[in-house]
PDB file of N, CA and C in Angstrom:
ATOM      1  N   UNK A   1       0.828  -1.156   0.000  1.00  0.00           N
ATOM      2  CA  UNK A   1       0.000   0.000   0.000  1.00  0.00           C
ATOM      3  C   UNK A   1       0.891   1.245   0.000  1.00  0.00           C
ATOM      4  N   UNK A   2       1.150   1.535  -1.227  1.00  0.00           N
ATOM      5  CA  UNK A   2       1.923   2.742  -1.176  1.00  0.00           C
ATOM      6  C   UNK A   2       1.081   4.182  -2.083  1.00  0.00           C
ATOM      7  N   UNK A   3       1.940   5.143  -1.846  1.00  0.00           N
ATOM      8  CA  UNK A   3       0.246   6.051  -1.967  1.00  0.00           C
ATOM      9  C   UNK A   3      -0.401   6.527  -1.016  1.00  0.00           C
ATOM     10  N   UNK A   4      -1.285   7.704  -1.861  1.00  0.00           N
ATOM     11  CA  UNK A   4      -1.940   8.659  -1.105  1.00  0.00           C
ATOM     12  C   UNK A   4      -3.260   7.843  -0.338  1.00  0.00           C
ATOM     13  N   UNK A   5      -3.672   8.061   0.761  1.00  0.00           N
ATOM     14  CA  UNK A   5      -4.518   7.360   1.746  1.00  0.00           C
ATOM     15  C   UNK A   5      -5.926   8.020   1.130  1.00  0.00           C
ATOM     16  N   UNK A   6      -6.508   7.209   0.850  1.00  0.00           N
ATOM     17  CA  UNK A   6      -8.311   8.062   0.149  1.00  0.00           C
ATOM     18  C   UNK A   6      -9.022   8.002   1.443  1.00  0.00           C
ATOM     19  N   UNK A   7     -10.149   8.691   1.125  1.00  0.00           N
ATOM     20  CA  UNK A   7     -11.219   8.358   1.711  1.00  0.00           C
ATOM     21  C   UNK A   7     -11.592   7.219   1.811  1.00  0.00           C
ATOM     22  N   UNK A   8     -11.708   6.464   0.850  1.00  0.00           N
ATOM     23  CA  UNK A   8     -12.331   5.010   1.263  1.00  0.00           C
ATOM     24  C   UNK A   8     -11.263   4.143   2.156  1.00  0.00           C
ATOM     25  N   UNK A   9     -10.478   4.277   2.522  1.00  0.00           N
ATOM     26  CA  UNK A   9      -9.204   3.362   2.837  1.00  0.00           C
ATOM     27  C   UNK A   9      -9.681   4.528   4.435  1.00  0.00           C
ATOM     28  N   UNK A  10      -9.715   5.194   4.684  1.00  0.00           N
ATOM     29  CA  UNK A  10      -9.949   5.819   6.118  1.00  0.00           C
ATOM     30  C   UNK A  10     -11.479   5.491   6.381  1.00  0.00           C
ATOM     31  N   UNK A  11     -12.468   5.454   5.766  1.00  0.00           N
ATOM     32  CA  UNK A  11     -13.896   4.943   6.157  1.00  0.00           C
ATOM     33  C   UNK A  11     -13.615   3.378   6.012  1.00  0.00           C
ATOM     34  N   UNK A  12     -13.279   2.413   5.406  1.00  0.00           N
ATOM     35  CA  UNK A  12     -13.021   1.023   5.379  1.00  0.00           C
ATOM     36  C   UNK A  12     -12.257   0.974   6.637  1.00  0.00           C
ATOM     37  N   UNK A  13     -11.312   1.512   6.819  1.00  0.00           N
ATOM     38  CA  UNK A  13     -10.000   1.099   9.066  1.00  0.00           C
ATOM     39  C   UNK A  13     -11.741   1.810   9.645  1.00  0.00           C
ATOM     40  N   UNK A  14     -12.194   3.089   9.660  1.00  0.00           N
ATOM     41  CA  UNK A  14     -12.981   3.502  10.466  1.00  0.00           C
ATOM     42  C   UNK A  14     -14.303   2.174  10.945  1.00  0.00           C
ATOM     43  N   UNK A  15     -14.599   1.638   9.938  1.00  0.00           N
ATOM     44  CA  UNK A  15     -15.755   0.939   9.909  1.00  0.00           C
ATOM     45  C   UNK A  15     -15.249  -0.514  10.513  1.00  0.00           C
ATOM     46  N   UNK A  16     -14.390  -1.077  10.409  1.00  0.00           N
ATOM     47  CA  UNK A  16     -13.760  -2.224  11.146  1.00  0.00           C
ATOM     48  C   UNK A  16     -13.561  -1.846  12.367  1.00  0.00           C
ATOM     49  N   UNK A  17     -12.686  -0.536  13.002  1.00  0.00           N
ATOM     50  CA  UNK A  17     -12.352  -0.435  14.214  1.00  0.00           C
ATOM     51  C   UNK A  17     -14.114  -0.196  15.373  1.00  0.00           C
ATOM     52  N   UNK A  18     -14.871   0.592  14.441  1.00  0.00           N
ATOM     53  CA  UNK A  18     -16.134   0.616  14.601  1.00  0.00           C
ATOM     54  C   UNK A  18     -16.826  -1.248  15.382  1.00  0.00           C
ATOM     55  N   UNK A  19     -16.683  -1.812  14.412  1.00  0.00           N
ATOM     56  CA  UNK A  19     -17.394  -3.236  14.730  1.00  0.00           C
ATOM     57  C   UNK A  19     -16.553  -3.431  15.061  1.00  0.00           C
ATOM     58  N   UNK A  20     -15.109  -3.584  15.937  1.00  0.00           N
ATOM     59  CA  UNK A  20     -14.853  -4.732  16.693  1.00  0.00           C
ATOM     60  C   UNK A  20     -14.662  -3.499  18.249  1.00  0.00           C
ATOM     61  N   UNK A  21     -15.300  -2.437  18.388  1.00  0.00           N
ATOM     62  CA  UNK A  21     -15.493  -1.820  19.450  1.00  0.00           C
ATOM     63  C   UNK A  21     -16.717  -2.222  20.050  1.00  0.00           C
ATOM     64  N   UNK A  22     -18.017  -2.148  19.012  1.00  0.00           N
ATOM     65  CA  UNK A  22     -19.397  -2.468  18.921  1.00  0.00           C
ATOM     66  C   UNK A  22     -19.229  -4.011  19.938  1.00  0.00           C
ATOM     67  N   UNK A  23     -18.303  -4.863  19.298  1.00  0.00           N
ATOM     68  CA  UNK A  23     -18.161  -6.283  19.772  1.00  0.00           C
ATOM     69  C   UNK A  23     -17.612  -6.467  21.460  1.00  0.00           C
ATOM     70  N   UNK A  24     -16.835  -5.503  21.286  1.00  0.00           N
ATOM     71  CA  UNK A  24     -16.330  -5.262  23.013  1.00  0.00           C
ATOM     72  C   UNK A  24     -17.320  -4.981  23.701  1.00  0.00           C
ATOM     73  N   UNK A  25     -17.806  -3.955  23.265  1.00  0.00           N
ATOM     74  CA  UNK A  25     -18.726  -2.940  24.317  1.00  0.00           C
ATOM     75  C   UNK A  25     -19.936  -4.208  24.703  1.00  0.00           C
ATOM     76  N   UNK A  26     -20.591  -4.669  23.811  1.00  0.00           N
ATOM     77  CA  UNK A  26     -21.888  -5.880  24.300  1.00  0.00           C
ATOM     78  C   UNK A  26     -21.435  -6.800  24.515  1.00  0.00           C
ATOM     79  N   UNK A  27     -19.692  -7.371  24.654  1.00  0.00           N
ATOM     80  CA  UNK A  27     -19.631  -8.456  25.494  1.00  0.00           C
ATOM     81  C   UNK A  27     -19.921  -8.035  26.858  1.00  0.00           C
ATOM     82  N   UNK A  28     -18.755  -6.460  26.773  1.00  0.00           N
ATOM     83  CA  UNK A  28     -18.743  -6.028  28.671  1.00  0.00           C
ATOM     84  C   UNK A  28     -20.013  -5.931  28.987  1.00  0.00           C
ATOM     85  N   UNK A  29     -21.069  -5.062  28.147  1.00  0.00           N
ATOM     86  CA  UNK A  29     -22.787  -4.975  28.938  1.00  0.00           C
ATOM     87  C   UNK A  29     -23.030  -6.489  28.750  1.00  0.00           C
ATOM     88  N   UNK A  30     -22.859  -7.190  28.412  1.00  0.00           N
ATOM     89  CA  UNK A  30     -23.447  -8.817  28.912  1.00  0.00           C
ATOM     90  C   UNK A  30     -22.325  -9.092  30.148  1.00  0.00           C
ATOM     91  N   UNK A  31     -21.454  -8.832  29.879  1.00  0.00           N
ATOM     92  CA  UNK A  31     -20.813  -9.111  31.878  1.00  0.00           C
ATOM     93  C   UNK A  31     -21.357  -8.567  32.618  1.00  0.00           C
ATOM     94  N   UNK A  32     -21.438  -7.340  32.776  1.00  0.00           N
ATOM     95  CA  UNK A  32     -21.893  -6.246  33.812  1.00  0.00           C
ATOM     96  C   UNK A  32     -23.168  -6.922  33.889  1.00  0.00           C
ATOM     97  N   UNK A  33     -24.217  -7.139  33.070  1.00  0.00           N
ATOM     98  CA  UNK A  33     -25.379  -7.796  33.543  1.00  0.00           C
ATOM     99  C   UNK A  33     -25.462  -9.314  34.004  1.00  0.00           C
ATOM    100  N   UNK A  34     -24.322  -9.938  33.702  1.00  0.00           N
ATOM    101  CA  UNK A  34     -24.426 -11.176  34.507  1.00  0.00           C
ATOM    102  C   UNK A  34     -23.536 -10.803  36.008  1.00  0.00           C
ATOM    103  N   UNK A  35     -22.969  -9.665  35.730  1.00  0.00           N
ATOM    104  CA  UNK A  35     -22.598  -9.843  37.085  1.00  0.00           C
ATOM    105  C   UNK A  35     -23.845  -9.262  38.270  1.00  0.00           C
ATOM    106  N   UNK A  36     -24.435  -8.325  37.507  1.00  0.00           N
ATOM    107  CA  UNK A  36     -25.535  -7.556  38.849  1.00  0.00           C
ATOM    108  C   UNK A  36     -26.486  -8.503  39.550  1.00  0.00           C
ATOM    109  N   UNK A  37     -26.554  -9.690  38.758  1.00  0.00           N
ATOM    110  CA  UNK A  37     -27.563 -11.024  39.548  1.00  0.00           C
ATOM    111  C   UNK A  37     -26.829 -11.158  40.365  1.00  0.00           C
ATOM    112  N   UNK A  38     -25.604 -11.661  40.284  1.00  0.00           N
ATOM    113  CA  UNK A  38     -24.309 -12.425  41.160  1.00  0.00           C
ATOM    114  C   UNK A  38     -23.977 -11.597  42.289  1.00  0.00           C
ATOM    115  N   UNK A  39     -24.214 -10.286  41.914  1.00  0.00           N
ATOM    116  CA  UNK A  39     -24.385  -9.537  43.441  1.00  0.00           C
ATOM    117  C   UNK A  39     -25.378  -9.692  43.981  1.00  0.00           C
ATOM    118  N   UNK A  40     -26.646  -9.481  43.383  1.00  0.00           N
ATOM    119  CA  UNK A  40     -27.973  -9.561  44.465  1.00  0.00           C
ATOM    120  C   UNK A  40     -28.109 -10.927  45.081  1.00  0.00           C
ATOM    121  N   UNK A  41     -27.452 -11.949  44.497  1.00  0.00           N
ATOM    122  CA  UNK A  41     -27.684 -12.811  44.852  1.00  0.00           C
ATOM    123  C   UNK A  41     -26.684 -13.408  46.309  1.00  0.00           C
ATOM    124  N   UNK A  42     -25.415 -12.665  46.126  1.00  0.00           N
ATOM    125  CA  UNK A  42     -24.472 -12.942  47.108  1.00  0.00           C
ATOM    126  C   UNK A  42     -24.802 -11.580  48.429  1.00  0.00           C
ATOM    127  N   UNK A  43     -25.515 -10.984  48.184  1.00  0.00           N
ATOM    128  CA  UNK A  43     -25.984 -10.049  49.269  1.00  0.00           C
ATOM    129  C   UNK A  43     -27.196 -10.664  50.171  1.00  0.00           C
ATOM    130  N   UNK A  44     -27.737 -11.729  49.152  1.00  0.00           N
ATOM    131  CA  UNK A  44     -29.125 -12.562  49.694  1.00  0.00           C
ATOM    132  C   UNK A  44     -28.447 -13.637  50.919  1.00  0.00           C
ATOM    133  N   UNK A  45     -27.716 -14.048  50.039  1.00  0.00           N
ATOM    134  CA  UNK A  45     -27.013 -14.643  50.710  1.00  0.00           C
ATOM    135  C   UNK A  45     -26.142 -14.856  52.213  1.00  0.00           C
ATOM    136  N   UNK A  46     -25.570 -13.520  52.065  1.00  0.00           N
ATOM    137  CA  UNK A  46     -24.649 -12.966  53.309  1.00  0.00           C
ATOM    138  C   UNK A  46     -26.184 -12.561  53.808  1.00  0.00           C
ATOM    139  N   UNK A  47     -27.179 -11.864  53.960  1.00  0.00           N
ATOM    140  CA  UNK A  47     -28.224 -11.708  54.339  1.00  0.00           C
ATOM    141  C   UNK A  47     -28.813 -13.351  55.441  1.00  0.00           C
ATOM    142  N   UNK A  48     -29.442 -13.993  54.632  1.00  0.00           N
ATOM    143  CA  UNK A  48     -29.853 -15.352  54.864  1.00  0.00           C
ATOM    144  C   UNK A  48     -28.665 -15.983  56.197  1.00  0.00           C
ATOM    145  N   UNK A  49     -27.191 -15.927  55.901  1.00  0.00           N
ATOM    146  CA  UNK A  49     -26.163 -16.600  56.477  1.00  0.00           C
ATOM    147  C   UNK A  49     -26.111 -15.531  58.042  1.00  0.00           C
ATOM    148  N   UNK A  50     -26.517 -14.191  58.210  1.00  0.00           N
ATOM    149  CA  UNK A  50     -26.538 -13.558  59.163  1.00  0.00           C
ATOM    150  C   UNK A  50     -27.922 -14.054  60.086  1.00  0.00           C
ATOM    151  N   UNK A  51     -29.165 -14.673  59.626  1.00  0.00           N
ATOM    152  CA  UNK A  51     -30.362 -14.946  59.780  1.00  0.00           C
ATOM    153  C   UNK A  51     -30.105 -16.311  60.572  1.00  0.00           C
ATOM    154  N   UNK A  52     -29.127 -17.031  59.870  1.00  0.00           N
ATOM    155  CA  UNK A  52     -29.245 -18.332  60.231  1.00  0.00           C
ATOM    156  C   UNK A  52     -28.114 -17.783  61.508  1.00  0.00           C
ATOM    157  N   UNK A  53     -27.434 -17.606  61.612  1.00  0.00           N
ATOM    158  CA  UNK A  53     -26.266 -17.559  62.684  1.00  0.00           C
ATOM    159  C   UNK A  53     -27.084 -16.716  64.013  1.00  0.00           C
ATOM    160  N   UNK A  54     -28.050 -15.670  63.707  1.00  0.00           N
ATOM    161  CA  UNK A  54     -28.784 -15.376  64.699  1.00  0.00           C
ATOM    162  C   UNK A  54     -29.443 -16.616  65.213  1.00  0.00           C
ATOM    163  N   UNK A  55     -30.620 -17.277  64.219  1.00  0.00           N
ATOM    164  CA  UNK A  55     -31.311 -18.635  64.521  1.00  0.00           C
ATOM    165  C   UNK A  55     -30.291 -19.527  65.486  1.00  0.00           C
ATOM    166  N   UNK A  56     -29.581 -19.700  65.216  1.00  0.00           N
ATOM    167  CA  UNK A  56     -28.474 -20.591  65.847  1.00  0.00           C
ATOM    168  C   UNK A  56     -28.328 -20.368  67.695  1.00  0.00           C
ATOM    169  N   UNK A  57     -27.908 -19.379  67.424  1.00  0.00           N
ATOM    170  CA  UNK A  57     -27.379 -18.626  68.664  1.00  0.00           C
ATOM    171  C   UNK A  57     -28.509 -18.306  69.893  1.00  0.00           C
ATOM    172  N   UNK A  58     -29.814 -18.171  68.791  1.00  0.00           N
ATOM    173  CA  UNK A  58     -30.676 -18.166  70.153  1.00  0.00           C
ATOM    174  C   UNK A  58     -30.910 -20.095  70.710  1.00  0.00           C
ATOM    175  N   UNK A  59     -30.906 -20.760  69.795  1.00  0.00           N
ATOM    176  CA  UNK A  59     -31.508 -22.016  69.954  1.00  0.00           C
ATOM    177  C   UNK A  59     -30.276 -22.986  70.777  1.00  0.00           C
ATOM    178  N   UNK A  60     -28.776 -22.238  70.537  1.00  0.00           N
ATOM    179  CA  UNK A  60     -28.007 -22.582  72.037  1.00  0.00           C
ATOM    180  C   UNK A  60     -28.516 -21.935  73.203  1.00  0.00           C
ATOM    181  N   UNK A  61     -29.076 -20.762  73.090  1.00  0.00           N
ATOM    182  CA  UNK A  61     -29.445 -20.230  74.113  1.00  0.00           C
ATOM    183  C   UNK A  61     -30.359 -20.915  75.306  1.00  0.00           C
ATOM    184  N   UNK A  62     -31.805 -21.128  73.837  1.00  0.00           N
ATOM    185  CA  UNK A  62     -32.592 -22.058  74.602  1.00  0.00           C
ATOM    186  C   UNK A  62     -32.286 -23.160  75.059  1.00  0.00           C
ATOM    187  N   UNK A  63     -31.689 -23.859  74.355  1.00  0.00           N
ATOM    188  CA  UNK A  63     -31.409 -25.454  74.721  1.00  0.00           C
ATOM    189  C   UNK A  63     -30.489 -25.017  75.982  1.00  0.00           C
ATOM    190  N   UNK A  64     -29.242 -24.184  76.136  1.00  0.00           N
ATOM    191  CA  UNK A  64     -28.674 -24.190  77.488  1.00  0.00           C
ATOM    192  C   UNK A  64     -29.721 -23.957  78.623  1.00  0.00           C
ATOM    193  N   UNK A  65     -30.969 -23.151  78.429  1.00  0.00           N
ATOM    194  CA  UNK A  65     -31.533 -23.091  79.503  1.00  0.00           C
ATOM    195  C   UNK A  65     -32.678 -24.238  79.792  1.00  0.00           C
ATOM    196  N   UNK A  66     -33.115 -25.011  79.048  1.00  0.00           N
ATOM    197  CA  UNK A  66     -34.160 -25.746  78.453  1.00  0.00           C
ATOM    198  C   UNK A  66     -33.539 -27.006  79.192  1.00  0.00           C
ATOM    199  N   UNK A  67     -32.206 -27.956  78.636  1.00  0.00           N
ATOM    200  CA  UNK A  67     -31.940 -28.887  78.645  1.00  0.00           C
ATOM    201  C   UNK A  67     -30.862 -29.320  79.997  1.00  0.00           C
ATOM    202  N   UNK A  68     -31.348 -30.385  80.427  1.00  0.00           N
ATOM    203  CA  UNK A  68     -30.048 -30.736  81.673  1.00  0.00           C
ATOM    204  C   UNK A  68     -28.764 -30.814  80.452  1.00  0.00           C
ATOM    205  N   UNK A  69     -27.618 -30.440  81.311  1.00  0.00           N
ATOM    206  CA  UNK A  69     -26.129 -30.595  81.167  1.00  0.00           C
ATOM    207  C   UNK A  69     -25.738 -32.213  81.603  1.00  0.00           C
ATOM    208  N   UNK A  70     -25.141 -32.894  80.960  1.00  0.00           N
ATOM    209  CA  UNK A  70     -24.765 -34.225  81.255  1.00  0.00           C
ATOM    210  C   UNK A  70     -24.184 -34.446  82.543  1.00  0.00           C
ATOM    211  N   UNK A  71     -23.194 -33.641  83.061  1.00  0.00           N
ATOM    212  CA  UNK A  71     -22.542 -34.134  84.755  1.00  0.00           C
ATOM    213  C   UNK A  71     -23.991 -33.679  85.556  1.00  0.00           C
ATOM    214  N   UNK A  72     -24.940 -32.611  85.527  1.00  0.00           N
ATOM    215  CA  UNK A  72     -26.156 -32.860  86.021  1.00  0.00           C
ATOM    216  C   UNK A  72     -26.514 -34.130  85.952  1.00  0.00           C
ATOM    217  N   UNK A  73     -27.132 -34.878  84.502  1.00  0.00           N
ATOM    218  CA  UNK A  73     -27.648 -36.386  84.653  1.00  0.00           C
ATOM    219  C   UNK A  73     -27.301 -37.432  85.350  1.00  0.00           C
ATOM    220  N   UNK A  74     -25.228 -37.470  85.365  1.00  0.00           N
ATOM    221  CA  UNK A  74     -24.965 -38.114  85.857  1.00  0.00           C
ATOM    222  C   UNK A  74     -24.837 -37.999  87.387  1.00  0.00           C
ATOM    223  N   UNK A  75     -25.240 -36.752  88.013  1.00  0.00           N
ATOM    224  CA  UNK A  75     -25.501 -36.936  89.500  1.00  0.00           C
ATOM    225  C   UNK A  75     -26.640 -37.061  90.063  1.00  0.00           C
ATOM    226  N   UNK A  76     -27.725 -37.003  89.386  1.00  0.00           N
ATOM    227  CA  UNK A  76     -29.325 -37.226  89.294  1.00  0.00           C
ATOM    228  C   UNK A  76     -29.405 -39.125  89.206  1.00  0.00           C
ATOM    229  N   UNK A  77     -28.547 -39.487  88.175  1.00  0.00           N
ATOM    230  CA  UNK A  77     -28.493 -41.383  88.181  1.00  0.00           C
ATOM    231  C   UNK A  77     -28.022 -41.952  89.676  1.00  0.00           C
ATOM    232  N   UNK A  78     -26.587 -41.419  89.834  1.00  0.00           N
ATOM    233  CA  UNK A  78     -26.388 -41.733  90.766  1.00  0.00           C
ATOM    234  C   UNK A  78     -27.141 -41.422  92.356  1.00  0.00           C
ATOM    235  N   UNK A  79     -27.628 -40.350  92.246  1.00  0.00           N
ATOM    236  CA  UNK A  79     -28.404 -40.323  93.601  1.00  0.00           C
ATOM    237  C   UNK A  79     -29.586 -41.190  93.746  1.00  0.00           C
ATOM    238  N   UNK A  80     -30.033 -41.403  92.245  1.00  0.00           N
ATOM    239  CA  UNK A  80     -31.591 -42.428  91.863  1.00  0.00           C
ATOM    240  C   UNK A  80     -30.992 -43.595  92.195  1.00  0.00           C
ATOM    241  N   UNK A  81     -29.927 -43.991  91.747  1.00  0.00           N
ATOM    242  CA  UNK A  81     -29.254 -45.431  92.318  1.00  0.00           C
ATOM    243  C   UNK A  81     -28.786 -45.451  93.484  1.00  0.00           C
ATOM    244  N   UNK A  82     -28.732 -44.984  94.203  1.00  0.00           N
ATOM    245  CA  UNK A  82     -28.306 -45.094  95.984  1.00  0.00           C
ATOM    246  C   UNK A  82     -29.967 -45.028  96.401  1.00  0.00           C
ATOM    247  N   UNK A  83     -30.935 -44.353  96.066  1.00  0.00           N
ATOM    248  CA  UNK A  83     -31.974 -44.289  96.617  1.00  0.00           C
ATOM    249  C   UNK A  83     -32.586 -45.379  96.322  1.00  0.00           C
ATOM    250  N   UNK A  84     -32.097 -46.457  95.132  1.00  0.00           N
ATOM    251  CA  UNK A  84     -32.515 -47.205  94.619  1.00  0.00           C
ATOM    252  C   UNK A  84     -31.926 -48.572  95.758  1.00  0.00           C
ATOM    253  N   UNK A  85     -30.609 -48.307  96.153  1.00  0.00           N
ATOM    254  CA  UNK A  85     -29.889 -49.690  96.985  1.00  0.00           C
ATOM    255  C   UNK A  85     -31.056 -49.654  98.249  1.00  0.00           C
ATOM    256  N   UNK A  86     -30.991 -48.138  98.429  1.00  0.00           N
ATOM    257  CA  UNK A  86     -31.624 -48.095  99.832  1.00  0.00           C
ATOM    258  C   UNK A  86     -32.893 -48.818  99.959  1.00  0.00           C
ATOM    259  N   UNK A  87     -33.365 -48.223  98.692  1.00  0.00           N
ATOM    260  CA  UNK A  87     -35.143 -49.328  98.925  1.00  0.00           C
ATOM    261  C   UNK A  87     -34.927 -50.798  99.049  1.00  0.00           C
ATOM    262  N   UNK A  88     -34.462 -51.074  97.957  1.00  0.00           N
ATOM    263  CA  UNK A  88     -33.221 -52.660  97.768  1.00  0.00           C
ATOM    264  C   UNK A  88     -33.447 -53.392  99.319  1.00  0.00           C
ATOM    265  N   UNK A  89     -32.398 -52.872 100.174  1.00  0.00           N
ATOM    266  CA  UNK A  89     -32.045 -53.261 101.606  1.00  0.00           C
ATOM    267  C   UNK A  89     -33.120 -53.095 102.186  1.00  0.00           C
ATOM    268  N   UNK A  90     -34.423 -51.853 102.448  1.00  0.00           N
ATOM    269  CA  UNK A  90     -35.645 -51.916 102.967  1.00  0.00           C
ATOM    270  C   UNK A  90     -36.250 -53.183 102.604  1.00  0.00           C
ATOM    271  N   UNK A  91     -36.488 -53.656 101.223  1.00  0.00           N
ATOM    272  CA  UNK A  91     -37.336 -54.806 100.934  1.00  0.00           C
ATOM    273  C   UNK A  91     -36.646 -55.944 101.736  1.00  0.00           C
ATOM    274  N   UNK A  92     -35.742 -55.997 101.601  1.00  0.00           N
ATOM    275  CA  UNK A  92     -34.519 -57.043 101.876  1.00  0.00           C
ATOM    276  C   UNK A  92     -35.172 -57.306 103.404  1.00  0.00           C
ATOM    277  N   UNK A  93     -34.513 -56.708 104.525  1.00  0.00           N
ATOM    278  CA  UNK A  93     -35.119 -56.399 105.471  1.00  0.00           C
ATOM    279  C   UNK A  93     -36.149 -56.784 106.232  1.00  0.00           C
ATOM    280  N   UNK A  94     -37.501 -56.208 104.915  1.00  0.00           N
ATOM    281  CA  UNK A  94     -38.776 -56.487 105.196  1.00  0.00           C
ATOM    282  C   UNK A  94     -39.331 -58.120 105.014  1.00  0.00           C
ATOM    283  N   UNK A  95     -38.996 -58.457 103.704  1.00  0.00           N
ATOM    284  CA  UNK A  95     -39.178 -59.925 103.523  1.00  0.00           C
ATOM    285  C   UNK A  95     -37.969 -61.105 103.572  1.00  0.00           C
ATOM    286  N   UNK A  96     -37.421 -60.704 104.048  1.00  0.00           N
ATOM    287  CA  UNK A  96     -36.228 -61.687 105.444  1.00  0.00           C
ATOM    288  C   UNK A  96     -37.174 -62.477 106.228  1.00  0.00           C
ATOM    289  N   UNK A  97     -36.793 -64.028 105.357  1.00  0.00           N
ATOM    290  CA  UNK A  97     -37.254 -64.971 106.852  1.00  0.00           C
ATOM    291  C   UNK A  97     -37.104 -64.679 108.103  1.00  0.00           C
ATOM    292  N   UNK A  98     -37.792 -64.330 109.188  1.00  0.00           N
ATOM    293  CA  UNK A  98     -37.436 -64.400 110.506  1.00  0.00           C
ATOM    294  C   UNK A  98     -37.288 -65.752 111.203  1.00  0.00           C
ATOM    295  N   UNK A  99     -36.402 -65.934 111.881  1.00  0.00           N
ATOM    296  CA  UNK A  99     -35.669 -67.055 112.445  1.00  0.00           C
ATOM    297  C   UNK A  99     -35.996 -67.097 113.849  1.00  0.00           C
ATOM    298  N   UNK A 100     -36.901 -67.766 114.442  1.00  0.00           N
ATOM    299  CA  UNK A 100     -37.442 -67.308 115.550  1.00  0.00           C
ATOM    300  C   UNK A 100     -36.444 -68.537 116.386  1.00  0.00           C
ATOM    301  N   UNK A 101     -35.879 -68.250 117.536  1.00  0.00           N
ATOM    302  CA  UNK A 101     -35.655 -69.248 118.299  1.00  0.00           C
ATOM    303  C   UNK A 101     -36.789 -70.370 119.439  1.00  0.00           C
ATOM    304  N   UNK A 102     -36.678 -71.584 119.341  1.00  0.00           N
ATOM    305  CA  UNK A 102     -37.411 -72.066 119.932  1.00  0.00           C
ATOM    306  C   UNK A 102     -36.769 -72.641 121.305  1.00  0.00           C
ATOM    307  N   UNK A 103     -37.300 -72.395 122.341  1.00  0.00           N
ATOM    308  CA  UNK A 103     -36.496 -72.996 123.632  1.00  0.00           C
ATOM    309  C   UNK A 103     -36.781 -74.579 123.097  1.00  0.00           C
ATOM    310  N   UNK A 104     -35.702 -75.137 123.962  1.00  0.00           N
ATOM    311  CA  UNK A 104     -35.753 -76.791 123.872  1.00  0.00           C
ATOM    312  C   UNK A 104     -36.107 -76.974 124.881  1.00  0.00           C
ATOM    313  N   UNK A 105     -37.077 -78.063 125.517  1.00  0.00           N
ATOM    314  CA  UNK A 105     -37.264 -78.032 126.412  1.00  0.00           C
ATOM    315  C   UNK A 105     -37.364 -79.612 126.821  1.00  0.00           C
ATOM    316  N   UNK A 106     -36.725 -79.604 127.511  1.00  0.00           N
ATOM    317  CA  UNK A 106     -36.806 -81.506 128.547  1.00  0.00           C
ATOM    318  C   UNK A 106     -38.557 -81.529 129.412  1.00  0.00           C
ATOM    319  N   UNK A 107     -39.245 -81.009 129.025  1.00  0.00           N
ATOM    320  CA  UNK A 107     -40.367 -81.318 129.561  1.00  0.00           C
ATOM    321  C   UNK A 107     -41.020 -83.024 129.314  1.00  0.00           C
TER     322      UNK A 107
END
């Protein structure tokens, strides 16, 4: 290409640089719009994940006040089982042959 540059040779570069700008520009507006879901959706999100961590936190709450603690249970068994020997030995006790002695007697 040697020679004076025409008009058509500056509208022909103009009109190419044209369409492959055209081609940029509506890929980026198709990013930018797939990205604005991807935010609302990750704001829903962090939203929801603050909801649940509240939910959470009260329902340790309740359950700490709600529910026995295990070394509680296990001193509640054990006192039920000593109260349990004790009855044990009452019955024991109660229905024990009695062994009555009988005098002997040379009569």
């Amino acid at each position: 290409m040697t020679g004076a540059v025409t008009f058509d040779m500056v509208f022909g570069i103009g009109t190419i640089l044209s369409a492959i700008v055209g081609v940029w520009l509506r890929i980026e507006y198709r990013i930018q719009q797939d990205a604005r879901p991807l935010a609302s959706q990750i704001a829903a999100l962090q939203a929801e994940i603050r909801l649940l961590d509240k939910l959470l936190s009260e329902h340790k709450l309740y359950a700490a006040e709600h529910y026995a603690r295990s070394d509680n249970l296990q001193q509640m068994r054990e006192e039920i089982l000593g109260r349990l020997d004790q009855i044990t030995g009452r019955l024991d006790k109660a229905f024990a042959p009695q062994v009555t002695h009988r005098p002997r007697g040379g009569a």
